[in-house]
Protein backbone atom coordinates (compact mmCIF):
# COMPACT_ATOMS: atom_id res chain seq x y z
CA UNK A 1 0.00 0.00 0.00
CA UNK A 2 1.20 3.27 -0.65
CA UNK A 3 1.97 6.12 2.03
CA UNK A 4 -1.06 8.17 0.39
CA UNK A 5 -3.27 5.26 0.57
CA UNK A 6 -2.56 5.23 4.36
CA UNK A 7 -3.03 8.80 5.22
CA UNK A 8 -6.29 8.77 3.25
CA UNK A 9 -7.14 6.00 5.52
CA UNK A 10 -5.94 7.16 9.18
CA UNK A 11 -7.96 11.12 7.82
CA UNK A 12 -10.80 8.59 7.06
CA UNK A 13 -11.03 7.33 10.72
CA UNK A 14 -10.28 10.63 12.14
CA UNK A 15 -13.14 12.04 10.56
CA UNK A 16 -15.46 8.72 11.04
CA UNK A 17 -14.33 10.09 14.86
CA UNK A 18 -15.17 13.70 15.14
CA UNK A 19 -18.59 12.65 13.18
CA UNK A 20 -19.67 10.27 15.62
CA UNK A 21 -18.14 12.62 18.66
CA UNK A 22 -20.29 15.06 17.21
CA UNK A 23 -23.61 12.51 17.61
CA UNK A 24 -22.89 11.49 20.64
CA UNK A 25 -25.79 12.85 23.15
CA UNK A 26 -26.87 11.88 26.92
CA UNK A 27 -29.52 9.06 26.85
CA UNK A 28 -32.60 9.34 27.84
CA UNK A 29 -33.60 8.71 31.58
CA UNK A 30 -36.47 5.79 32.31
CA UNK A 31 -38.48 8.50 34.13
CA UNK A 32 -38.47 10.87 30.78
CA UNK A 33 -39.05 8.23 28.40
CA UNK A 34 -42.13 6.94 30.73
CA UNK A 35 -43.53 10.54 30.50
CA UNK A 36 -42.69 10.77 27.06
CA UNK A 37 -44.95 7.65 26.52
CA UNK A 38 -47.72 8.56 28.59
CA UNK A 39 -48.17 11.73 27.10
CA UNK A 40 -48.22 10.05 23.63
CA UNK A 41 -50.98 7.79 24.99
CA UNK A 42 -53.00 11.03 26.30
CA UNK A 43 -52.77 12.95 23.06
CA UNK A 44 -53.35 9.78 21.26
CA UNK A 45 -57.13 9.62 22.87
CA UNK A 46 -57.52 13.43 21.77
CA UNK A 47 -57.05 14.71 25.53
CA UNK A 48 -54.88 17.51 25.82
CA UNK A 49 -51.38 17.09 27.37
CA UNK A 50 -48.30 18.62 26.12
CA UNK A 51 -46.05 17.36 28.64
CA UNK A 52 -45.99 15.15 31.58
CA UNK A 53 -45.05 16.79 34.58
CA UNK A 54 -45.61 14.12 37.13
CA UNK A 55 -46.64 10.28 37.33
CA UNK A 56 -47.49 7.69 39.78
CA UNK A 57 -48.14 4.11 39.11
CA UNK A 58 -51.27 2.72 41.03
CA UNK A 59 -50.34 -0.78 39.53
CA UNK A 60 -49.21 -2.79 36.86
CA UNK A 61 -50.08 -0.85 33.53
CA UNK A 62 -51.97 1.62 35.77
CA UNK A 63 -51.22 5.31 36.40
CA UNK A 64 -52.13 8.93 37.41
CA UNK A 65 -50.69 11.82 34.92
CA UNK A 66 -50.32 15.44 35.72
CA UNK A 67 -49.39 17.96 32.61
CA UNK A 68 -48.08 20.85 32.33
CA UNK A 69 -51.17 22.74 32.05
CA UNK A 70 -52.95 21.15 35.09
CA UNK A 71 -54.89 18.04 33.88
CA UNK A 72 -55.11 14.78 35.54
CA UNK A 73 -55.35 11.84 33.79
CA UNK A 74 -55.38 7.80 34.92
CA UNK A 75 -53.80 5.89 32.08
CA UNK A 76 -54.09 2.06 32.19
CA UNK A 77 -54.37 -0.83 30.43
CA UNK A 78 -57.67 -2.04 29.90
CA UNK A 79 -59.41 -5.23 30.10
CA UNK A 80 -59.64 -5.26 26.39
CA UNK A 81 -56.22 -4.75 25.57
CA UNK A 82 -56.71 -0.90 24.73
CA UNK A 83 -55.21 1.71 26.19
CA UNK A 84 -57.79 3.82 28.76
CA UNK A 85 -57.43 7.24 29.46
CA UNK A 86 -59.82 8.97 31.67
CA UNK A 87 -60.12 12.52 33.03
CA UNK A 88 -59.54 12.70 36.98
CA UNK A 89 -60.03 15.75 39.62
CA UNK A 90 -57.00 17.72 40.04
CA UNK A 91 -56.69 16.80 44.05
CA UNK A 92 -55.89 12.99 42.38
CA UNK A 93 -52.86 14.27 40.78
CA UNK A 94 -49.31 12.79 41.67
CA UNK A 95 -47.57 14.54 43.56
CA UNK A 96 -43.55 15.32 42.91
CA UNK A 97 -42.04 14.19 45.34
CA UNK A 98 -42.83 9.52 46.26
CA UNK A 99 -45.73 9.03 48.64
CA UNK A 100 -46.82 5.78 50.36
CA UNK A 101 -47.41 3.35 47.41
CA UNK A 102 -46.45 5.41 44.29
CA UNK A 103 -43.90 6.41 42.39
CA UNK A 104 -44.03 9.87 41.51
CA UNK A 105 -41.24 10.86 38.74
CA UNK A 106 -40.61 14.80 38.61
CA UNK A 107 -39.02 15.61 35.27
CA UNK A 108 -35.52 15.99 34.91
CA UNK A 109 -34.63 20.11 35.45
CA UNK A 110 -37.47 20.59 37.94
């Protein structure tokens, strides 16, 4: 192989390197992709929710949502298979910080 040959190939990798430097970002946590989700599940049943602000999980595939803006949702799995959302009063919102039997996950910054 020829010298050019090999300093085509080391400026190759060096680039390959700062590209994928450059990509490199900081994962996800499991608490922002679970409010990710649930707020895709809200919006998905035409309720309003832009973000998830707080969740606790009152069982398996069962939940209480607060958004940003206030509303209180239980998501769960239903009986059927289907996702259920359902509107709830605001005093059955999660709180932010854990309580007796939940899990309440503040978002990341707050």
């Amino acid at each position: 192989m020829s010298r050019g040959g090999r300093g085509s190939v080391a400026a190759g990798l060096c680039l390959a390197c700062v590209a994928l430097a450059a990509c490199e970002s900081t994962p996800l946590t499991h608490g922002a992709i679970v409010r990710s989700q649930l707020a895709q599940a809200v919006q998905a049943q035409s309720r309003r929710c832009d973000d998830v602000v707080a969740y606790a999980g009152d069982g398996l595939l069962d939940y209480r949502v607060k958004c940003e803006a206030g509303q209180v949702y239980r998501v769960r799995m239903g009986a059927n298979g289907r996702i259920d959302v359902t509107a709830l009063d605001a005093s059955r919102a999660p709180e932010l910080e854990p309580g007796a039997g939940q899990t309440a996950v503040p978002p990341a910054g707050r």
